[in-house]
C-alpha atoms as a PDB file:
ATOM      1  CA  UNK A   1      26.251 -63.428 -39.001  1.00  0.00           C
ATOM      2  CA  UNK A   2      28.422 -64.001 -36.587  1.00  0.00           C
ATOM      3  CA  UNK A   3      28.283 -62.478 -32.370  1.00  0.00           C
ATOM      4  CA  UNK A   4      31.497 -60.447 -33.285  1.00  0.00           C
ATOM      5  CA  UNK A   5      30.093 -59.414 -36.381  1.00  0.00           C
ATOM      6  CA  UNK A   6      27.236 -57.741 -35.140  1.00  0.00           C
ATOM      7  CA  UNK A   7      28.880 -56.257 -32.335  1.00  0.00           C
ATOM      8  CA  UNK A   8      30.947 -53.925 -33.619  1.00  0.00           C
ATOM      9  CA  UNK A   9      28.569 -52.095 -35.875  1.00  0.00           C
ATOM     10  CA  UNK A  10      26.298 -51.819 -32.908  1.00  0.00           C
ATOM     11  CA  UNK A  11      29.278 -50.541 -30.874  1.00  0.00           C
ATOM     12  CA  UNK A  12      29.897 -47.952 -33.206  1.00  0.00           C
ATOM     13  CA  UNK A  13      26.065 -46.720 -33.835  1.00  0.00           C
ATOM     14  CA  UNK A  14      25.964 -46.623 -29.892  1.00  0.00           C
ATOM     15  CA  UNK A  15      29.032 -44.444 -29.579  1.00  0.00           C
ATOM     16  CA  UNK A  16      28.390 -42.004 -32.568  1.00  0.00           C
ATOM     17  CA  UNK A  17      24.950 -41.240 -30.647  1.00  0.00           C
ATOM     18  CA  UNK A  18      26.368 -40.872 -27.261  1.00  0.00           C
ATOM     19  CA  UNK A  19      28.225 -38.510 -28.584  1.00  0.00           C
ATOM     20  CA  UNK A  20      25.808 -36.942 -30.693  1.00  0.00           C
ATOM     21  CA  UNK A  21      23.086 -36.811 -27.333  1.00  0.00           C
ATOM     22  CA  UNK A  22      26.143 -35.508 -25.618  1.00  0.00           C
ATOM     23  CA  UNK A  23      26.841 -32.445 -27.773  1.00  0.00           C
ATOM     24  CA  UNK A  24      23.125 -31.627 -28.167  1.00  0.00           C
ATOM     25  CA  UNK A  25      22.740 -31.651 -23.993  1.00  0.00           C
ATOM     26  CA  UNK A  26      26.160 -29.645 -23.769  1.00  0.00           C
ATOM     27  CA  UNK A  27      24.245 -27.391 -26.231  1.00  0.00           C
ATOM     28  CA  UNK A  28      21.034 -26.822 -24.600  1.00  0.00           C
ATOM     29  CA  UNK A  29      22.719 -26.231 -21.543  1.00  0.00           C
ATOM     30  CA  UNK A  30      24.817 -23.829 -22.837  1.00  0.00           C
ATOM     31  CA  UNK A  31      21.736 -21.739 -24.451  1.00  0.00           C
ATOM     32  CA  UNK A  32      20.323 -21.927 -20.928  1.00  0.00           C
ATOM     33  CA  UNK A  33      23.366 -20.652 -18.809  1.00  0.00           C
ATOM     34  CA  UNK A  34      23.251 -17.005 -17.974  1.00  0.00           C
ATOM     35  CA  UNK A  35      26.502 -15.170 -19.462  1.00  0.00           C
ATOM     36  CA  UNK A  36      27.720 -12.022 -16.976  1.00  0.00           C
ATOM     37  CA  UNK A  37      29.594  -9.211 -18.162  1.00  0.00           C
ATOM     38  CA  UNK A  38      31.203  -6.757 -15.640  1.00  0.00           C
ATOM     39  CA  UNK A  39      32.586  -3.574 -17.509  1.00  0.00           C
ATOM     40  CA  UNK A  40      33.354  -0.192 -16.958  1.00  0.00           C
ATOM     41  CA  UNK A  41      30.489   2.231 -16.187  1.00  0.00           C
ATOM     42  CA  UNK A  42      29.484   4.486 -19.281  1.00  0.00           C
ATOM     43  CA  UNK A  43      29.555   7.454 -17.463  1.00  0.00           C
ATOM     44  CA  UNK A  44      32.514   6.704 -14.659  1.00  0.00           C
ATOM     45  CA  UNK A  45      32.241   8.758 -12.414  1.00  0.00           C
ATOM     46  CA  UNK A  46      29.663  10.361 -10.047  1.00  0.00           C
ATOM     47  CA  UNK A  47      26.428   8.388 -10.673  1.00  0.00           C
ATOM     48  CA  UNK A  48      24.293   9.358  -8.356  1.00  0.00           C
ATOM     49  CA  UNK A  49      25.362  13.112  -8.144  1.00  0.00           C
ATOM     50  CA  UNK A  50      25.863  15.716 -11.124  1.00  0.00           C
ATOM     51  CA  UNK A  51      29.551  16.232 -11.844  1.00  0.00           C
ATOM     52  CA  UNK A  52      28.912  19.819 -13.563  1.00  0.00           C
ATOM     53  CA  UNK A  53      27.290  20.774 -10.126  1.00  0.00           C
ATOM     54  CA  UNK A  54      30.015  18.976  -8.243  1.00  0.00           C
ATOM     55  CA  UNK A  55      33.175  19.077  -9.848  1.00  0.00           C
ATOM     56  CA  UNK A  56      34.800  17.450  -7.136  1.00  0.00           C
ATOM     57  CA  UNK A  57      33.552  14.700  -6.075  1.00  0.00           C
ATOM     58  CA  UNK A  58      34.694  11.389  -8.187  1.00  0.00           C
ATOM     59  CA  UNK A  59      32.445   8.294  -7.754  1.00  0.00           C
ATOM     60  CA  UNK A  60      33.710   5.568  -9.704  1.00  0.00           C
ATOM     61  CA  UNK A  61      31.422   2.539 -10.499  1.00  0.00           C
ATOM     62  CA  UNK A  62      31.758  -1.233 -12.360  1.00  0.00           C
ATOM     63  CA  UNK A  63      28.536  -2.403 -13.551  1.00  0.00           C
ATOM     64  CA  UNK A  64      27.037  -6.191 -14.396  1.00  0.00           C
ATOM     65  CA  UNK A  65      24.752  -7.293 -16.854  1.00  0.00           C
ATOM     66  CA  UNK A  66      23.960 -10.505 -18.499  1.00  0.00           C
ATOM     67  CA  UNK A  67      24.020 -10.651 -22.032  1.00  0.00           C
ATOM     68  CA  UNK A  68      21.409 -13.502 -22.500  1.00  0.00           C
ATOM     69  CA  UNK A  69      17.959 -13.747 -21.733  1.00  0.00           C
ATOM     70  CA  UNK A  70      18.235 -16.249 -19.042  1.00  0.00           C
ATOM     71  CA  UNK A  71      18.981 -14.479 -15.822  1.00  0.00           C
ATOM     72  CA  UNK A  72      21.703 -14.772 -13.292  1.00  0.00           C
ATOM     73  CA  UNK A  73      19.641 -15.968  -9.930  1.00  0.00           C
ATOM     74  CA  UNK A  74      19.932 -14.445  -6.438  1.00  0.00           C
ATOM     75  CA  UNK A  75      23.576 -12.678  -7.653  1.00  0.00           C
ATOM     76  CA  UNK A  76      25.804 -12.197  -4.481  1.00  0.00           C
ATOM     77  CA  UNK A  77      28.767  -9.267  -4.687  1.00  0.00           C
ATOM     78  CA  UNK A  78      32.165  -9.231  -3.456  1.00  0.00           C
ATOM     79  CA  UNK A  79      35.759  -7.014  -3.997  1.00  0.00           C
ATOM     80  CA  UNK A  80      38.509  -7.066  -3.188  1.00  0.00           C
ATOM     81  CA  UNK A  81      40.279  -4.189  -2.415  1.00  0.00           C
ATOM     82  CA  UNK A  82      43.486  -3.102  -2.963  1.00  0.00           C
ATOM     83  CA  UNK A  83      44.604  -3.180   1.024  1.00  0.00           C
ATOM     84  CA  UNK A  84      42.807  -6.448   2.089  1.00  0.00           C
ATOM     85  CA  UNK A  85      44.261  -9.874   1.997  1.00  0.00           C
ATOM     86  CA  UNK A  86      40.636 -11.500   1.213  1.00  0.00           C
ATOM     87  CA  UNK A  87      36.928 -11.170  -0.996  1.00  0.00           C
ATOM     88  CA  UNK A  88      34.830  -8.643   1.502  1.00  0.00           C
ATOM     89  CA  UNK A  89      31.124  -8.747   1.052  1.00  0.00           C
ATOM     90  CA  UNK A  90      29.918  -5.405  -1.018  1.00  0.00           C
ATOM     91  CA  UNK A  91      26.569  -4.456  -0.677  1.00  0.00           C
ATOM     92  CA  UNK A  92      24.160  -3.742  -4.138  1.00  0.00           C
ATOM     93  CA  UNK A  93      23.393  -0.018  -4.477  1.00  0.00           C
ATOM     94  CA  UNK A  94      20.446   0.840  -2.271  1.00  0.00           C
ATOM     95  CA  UNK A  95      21.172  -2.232  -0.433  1.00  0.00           C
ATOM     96  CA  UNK A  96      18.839  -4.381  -3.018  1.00  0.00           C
ATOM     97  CA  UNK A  97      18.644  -7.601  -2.630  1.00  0.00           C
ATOM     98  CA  UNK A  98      18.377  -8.554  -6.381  1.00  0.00           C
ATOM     99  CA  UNK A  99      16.710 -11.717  -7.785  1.00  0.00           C
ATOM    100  CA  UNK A 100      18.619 -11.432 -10.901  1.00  0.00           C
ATOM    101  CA  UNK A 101      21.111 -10.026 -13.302  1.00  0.00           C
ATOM    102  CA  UNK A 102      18.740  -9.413 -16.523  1.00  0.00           C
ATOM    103  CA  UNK A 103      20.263  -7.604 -19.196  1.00  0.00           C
ATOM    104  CA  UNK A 104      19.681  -3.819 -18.087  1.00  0.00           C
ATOM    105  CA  UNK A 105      23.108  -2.741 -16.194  1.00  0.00           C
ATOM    106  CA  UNK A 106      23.326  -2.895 -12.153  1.00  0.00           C
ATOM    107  CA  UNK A 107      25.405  -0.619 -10.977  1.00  0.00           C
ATOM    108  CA  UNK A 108      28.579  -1.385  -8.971  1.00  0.00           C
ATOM    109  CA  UNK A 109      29.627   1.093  -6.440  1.00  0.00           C
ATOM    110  CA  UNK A 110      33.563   0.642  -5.483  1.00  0.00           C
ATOM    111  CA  UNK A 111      35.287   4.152  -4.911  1.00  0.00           C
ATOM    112  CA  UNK A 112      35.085   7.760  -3.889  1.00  0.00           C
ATOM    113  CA  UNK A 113      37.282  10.384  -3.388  1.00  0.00           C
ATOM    114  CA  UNK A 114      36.979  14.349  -3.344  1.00  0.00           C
ATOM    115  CA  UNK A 115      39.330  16.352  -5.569  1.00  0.00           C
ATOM    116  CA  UNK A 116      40.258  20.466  -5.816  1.00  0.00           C
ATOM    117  CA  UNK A 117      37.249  21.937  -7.523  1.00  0.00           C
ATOM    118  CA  UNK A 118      37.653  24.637 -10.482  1.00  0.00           C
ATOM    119  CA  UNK A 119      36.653  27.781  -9.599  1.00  0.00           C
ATOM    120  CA  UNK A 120      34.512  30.284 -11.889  1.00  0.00           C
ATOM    121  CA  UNK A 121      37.944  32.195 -12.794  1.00  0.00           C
ATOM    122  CA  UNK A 122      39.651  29.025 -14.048  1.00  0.00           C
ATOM    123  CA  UNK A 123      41.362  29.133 -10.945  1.00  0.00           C
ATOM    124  CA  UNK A 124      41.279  25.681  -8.503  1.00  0.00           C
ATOM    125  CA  UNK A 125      40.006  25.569  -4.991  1.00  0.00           C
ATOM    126  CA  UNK A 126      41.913  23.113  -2.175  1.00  0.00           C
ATOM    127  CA  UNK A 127      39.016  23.948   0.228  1.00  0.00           C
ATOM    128  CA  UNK A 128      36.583  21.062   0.657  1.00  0.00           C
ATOM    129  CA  UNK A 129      33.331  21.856  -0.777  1.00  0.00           C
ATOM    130  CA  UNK A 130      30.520  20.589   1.438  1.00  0.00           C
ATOM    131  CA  UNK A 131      27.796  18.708  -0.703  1.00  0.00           C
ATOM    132  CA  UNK A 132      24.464  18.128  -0.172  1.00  0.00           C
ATOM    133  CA  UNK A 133      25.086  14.685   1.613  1.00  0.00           C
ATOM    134  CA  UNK A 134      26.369  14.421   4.838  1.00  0.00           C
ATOM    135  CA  UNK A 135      28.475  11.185   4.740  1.00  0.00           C
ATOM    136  CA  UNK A 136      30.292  12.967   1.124  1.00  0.00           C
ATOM    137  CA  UNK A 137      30.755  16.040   3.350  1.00  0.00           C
ATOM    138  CA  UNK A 138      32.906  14.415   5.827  1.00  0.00           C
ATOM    139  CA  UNK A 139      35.559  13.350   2.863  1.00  0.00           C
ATOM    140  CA  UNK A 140      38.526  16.206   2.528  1.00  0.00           C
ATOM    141  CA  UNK A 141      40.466  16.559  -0.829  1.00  0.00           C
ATOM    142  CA  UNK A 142      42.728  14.287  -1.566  1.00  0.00           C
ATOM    143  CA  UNK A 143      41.308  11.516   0.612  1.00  0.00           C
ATOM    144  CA  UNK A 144      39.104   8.433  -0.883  1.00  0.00           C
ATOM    145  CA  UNK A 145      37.328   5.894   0.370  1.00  0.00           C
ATOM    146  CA  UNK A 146      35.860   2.675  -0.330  1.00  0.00           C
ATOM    147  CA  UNK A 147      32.143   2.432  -0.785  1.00  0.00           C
ATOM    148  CA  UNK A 148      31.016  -1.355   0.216  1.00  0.00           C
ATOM    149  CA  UNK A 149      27.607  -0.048   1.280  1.00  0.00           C
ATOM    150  CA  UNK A 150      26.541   2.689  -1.612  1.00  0.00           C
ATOM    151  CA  UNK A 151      25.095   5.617  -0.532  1.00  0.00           C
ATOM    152  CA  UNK A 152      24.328   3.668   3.677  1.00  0.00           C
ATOM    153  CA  UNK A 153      27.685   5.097   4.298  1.00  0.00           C
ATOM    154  CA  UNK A 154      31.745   5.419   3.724  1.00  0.00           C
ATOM    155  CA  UNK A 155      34.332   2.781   4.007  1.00  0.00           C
ATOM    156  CA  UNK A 156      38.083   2.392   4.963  1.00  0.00           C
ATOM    157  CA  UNK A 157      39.809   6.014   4.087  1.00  0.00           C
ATOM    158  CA  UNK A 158      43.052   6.127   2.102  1.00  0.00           C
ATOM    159  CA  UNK A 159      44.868   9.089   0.373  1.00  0.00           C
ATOM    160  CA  UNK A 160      45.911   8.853  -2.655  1.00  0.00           C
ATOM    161  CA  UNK A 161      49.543   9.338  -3.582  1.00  0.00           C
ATOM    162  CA  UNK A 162      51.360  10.302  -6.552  1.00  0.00           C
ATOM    163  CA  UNK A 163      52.644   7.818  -9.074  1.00  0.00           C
ATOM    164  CA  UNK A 164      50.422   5.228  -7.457  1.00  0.00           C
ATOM    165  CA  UNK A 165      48.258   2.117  -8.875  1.00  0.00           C
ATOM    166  CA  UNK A 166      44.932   0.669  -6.657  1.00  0.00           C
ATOM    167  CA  UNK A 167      43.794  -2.363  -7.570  1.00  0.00           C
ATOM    168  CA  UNK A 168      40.046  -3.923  -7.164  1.00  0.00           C
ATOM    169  CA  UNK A 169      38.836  -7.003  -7.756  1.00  0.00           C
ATOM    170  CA  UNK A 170      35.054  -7.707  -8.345  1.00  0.00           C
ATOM    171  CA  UNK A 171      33.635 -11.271  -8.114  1.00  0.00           C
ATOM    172  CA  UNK A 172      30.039 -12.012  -8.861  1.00  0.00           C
ATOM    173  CA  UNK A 173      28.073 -14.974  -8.126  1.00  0.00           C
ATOM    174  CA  UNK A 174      25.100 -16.493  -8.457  1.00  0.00           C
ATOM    175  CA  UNK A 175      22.807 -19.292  -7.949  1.00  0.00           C
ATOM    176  CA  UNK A 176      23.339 -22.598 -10.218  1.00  0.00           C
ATOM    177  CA  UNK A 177      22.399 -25.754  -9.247  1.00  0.00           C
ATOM    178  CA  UNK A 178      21.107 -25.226  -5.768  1.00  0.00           C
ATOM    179  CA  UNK A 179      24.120 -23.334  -4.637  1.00  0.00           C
ATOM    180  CA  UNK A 180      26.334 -20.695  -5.095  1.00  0.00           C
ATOM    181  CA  UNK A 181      28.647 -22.330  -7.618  1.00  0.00           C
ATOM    182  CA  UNK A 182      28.776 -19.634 -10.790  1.00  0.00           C
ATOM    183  CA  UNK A 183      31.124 -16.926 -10.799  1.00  0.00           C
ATOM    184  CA  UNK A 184      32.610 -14.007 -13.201  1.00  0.00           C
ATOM    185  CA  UNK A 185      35.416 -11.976 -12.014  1.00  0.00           C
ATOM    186  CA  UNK A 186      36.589  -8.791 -13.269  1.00  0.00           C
ATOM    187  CA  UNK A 187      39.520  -6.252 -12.284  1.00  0.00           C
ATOM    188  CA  UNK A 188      40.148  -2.434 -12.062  1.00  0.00           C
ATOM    189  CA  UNK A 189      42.386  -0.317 -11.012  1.00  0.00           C
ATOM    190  CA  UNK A 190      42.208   3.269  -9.870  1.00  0.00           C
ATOM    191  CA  UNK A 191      45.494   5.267 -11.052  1.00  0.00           C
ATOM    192  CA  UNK A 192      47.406   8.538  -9.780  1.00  0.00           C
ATOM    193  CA  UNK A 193      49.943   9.725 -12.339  1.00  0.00           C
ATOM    194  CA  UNK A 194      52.316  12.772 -10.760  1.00  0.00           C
ATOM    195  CA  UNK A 195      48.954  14.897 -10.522  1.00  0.00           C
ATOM    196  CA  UNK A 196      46.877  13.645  -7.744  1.00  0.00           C
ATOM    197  CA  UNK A 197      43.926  15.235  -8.562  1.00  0.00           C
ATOM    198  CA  UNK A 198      43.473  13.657 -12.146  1.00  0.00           C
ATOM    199  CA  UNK A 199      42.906   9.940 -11.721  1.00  0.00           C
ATOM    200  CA  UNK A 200      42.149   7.738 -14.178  1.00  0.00           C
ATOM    201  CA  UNK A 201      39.793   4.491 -13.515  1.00  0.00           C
ATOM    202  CA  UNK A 202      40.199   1.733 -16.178  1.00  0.00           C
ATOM    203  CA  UNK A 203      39.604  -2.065 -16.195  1.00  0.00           C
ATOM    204  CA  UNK A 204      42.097  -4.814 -16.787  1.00  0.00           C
ATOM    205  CA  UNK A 205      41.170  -7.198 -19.290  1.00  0.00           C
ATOM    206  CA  UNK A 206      43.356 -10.824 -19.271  1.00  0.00           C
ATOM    207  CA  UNK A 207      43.476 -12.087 -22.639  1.00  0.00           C
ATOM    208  CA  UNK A 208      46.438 -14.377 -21.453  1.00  0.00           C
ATOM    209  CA  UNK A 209      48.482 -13.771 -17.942  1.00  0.00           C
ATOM    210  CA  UNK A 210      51.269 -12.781 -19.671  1.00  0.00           C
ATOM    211  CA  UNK A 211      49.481 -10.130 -21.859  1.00  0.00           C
ATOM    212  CA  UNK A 212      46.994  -7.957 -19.951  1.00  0.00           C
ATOM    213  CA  UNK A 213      44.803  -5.802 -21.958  1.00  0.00           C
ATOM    214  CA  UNK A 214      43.706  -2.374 -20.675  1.00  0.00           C
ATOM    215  CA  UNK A 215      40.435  -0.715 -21.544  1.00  0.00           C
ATOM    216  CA  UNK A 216      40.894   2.549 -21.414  1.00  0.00           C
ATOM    217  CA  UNK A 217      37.955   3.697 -23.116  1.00  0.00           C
ATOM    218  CA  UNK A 218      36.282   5.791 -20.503  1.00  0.00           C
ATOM    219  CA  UNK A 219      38.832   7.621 -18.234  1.00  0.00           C
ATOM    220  CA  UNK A 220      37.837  10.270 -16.163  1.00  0.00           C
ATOM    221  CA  UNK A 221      34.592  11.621 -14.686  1.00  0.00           C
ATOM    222  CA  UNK A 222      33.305  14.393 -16.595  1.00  0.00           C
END
């Protein structure tokens, strides 16, 4: 048998298992990457308060889990609101620093605002209802603020208008490689029809950029 003869076979065995070895590597490297999900919290709205005792306070919250059993390493948090030109840093609730996204939900802290609060009659108070916590107590109806470090204190102040869309953006990172390389984004938007005081906080899904999808499964606090 001739040089030319035997080469090509070989050739062809060697490629068919590079690619094979390939495939199997891209494989196990797949079943060993973490996959994040950030969503909608359940509940959306006050989290961390009761919203039959407090009617009027509206905390609204993303959260991340991963959906595999590998974890997400040393996760770092950023958003970007909807009056900054740039990612800010946003701080964990609690101010955690977390070793890893596992698959129970972390809770992502992004806006508050203070709304009229029904009164036992059926009839609705403008008066700003003083809560138990200070920094909430400071917030008058109809004004909202970003929350970048949880319950540590109250960021930039804005008041919500009528017929208005916010927009948030919330990137989450973590450790792959040696450095921060992994990422899973996610967008929301707060949004004020021509009642003020009834906003409704949904996510923005991008199936294509042409065709946004809105989830719109959990609207307003209860």
């Amino acid at each position: 048998m001739s040089f030319w003869e035997s080469f090509w076979p070989a050739l062809g065995s060697f490629l068919v298992g590079s690619v094979i070895v390939g495939f199997l590597a891209w494989l196990w490297r797949r079943s060993r990457s973490p996959r994040v999900v950030i969503g909608l919290y359940p509940r959306n709205g006050a989290s961390t308060h009761d919203p039959v005792k407090e009617p009027w306070l509206r905390w609204y919250h993303a959260q991340v889990r991963c959906e595999t059993d590998v974890a997400a390493l040393h996760p770092e948090l950023l958003v970007w609101p909807h009056d900054s030109d740039e990612w800010e840093q946003w701080a964990w609730p609690g101010h955690k620093s977390w070793q890893g996204i596992h698959r129970t939900p972390i809770l992502i802290p992004i806006v508050l605002g203070v709304v009229p609060a029904p009164n036992p009659d059926g009839s609705v108070s403008m008066n700003r209802i003083v809560g138990g916590d200070k920094w909430v107590s400071s917030v008058n109806v109809g004004e909202w603020c970003l929350t970048p470090d949880g319950l540590a204190g109250l960021g930039r102040r804005f008041v919500a208008k009528a017929n208005t869309t916010y927009t948030f953006k919330v990137r989450v990172m973590w450790l792959r490689d040696g450095t921060h390389q992994a990422h899973q984004d996610a967008e929301f938007r707060l949004v004020f029809k021509q009642n003020v005081d009834d906003p409704l906080f949904e996510q923005v899904v991008h199936h294509s950029r042409s065709h946004p999808l809105v989830h719109r499964i959990r609207r307003r606090a209860p």
